[in-house]
Protein backbone atom coordinates (compact mmCIF):
# COMPACT_ATOMS: atom_id res chain seq x y z
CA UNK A 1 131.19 56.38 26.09
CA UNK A 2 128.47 58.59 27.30
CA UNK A 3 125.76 55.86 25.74
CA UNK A 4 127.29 52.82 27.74
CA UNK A 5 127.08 54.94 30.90
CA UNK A 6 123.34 55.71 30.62
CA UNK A 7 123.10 52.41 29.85
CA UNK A 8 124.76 51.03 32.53
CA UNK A 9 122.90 52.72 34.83
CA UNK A 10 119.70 52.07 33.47
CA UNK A 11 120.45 48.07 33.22
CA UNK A 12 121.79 47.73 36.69
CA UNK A 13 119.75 50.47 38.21
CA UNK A 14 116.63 48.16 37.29
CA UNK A 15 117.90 45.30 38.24
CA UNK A 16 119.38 46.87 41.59
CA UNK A 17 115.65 47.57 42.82
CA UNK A 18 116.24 44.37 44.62
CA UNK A 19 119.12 45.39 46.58
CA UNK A 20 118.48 48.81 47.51
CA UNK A 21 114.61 49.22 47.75
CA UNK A 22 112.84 45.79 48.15
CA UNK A 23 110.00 47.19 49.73
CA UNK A 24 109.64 50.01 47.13
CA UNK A 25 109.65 47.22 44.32
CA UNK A 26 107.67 45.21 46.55
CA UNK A 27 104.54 47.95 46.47
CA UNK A 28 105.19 48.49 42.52
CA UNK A 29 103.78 45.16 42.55
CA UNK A 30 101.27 45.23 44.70
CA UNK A 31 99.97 48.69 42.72
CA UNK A 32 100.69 47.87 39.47
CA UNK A 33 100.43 43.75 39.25
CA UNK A 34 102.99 41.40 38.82
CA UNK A 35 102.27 41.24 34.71
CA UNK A 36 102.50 45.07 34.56
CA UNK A 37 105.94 45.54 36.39
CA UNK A 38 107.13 42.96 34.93
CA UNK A 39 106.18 44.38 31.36
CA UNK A 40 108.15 47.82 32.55
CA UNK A 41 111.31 46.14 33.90
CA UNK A 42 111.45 43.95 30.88
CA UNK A 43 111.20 47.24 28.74
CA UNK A 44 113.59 49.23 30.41
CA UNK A 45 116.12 46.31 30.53
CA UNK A 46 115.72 45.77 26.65
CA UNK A 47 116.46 49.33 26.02
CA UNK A 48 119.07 50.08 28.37
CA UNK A 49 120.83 46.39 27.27
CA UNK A 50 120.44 48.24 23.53
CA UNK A 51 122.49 51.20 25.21
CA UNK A 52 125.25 48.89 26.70
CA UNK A 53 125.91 47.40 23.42
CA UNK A 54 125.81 49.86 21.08
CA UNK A 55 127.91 52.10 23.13
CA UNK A 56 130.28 49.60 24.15
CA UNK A 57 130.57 48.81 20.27
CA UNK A 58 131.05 52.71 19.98
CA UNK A 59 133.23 52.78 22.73
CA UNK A 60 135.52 50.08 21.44
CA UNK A 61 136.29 52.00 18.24
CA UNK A 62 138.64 54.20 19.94
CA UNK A 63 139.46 52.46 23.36
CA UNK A 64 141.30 54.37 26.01
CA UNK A 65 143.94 51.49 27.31
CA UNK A 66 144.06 51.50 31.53
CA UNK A 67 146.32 48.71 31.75
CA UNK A 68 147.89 46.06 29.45
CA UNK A 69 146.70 42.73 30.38
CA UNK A 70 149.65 39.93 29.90
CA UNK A 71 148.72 37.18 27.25
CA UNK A 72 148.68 34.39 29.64
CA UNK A 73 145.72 36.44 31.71
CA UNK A 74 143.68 35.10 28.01
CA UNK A 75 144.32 31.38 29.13
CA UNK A 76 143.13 32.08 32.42
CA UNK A 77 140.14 34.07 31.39
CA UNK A 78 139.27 31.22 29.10
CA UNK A 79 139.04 29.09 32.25
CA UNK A 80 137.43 31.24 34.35
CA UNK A 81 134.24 31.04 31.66
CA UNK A 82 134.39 27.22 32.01
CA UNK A 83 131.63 27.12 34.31
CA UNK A 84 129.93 30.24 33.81
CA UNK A 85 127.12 28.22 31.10
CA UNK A 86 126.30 25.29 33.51
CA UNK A 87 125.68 27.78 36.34
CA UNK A 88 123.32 29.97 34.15
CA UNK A 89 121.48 26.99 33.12
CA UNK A 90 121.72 25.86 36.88
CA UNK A 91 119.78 28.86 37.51
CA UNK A 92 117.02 27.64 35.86
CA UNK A 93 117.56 23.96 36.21
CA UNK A 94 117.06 23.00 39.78
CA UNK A 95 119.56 20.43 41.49
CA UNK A 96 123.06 20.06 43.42
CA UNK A 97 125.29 22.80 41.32
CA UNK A 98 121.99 25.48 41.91
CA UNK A 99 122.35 24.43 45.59
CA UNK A 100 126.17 24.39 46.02
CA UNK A 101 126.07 28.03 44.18
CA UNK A 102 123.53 29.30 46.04
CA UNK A 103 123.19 31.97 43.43
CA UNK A 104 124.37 30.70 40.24
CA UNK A 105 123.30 33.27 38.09
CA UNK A 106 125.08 36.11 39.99
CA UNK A 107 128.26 33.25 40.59
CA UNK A 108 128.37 33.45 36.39
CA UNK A 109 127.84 37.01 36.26
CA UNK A 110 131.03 37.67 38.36
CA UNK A 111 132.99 34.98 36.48
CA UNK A 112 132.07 36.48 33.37
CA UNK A 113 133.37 39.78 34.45
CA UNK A 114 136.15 38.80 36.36
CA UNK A 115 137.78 36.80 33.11
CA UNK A 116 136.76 39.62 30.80
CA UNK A 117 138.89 42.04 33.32
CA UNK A 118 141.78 39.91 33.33
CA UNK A 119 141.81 40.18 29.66
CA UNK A 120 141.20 43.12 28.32
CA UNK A 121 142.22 46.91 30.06
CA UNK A 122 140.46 49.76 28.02
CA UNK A 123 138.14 51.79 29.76
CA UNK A 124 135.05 50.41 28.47
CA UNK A 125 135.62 47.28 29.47
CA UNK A 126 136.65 48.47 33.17
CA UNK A 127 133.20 49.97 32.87
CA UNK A 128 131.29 46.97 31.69
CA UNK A 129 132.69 44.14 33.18
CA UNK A 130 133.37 46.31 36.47
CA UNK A 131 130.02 47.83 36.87
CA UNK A 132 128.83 44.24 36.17
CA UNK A 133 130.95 42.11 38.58
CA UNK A 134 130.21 44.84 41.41
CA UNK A 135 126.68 44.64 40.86
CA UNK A 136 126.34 41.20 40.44
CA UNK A 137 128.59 40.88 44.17
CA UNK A 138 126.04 43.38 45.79
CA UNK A 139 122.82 41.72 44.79
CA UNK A 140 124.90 38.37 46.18
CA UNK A 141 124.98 39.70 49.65
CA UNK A 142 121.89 41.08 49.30
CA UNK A 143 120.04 37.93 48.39
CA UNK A 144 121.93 36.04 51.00
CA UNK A 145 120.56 38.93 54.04
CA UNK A 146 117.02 38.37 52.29
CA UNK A 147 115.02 36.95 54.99
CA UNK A 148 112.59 34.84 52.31
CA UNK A 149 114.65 34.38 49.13
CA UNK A 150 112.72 35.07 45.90
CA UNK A 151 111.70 31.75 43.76
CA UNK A 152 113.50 31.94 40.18
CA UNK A 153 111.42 30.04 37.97
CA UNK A 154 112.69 27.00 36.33
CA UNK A 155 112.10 23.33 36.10
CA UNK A 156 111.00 21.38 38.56
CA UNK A 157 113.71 19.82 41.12
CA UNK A 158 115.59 16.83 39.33
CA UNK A 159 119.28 15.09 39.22
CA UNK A 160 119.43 14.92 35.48
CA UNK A 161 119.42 19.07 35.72
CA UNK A 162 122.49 19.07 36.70
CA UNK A 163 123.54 17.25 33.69
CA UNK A 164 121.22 19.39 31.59
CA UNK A 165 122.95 22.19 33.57
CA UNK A 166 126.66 21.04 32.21
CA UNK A 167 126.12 19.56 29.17
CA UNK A 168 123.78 22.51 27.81
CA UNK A 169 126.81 25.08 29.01
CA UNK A 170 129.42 23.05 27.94
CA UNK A 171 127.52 23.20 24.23
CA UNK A 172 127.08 26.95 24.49
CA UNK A 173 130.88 27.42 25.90
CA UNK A 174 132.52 25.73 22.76
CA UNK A 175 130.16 27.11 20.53
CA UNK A 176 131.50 30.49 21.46
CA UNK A 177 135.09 29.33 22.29
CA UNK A 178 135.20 28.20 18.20
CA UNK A 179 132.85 30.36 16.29
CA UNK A 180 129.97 32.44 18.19
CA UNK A 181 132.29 34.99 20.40
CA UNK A 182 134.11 35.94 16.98
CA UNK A 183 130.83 36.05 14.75
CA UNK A 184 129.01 38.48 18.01
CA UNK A 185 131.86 40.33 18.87
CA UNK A 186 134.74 40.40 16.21
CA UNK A 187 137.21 38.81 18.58
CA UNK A 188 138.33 35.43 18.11
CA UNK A 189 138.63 33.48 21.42
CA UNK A 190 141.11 30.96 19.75
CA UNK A 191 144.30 31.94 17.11
């Protein structure tokens, strides 16, 4: 357990920089270059993601149970992750759903979690998807007090994004809905 909590904390503590010390982040830059603190954040997401996985997988080996979720929470989890592909692609694919979300990235982070709390109630998943869906709700109402928001690079403005946006998530949902989600994790979605 100890792993995913370092982890944790190193993955979200990066990517909280943001949120809690723009300015500091915003001199790291300035110092370092754009390239170079990229190249660290990029590092010490890689390795703390490493962390989160491999002690989640460790962690799941003998789970602590918080709560029993009921089946049915399953169906609605499954719908909850309906929309969570398009909106990462949105992220990346400018057009109406990345305007309607605002933040689509951080919208499909806290779907993600949300539906992954509804079904499952050890404590390593209260950790994960928790620490996850908190995070990704802080940096939401931090980006939205951010006087100039930061460009996300993507594709240039277009309507047929937003079909790239569904279609492309749509693809990547069923692929883990049938086969993916049971091949990467070990737990079937469906039967």
């Amino acid at each position: 357990m100890s792993l995913l909590v370092i982890g944790l904390v190193l993955f979200l503590g990066i990517h909280s920089v943001s949120i809690v010390a723009p300015a500091w982040r915003d001199t790291q830059v300035e110092r370092r270059g754009e390239k170079v603190w990229k190249g660290i954040y990029s590092l010490v997401s890689l390795g703390a993601l490493i962390l989160v996985i491999y002690g989640y997988g460790v962690a799941r080996q003998a789970p602590l149970a918080i709560y029993a979720p009921p089946l049915a929470l399953r169906h609605v989890a499954l719908l909850l992750m309906l929309p969570v592909f398009p909106l990462l692609f949105a992220a990346y694919l400018p057009g109406r759903i990345q305007r309607a979300a605002k933040h689509p990235m951080l919208l499909a982070v806290m779907l993600w979690a949300a539906a992954h709390l509804l079904a499952n109630g050890s404590l390593a998943d209260v950790l994960l998807f928790g620490s996850f869906f908190i995070w990704a709700l802080a940096d939401r109402i931090a980006a939205g007090r951010r006087a100039v928001p930061r460009r996300v690079p993507g594709a240039p403005p277009s309507t047929l994004n937003d079909v790239a946006a569904l279609v492309g998530g749509l693809v990547v949902y069923a692929g883990l809905l049938f086969r993916a989600h049971a091949w990467l994790t070990g737990v079937p979605l469906l039967g």
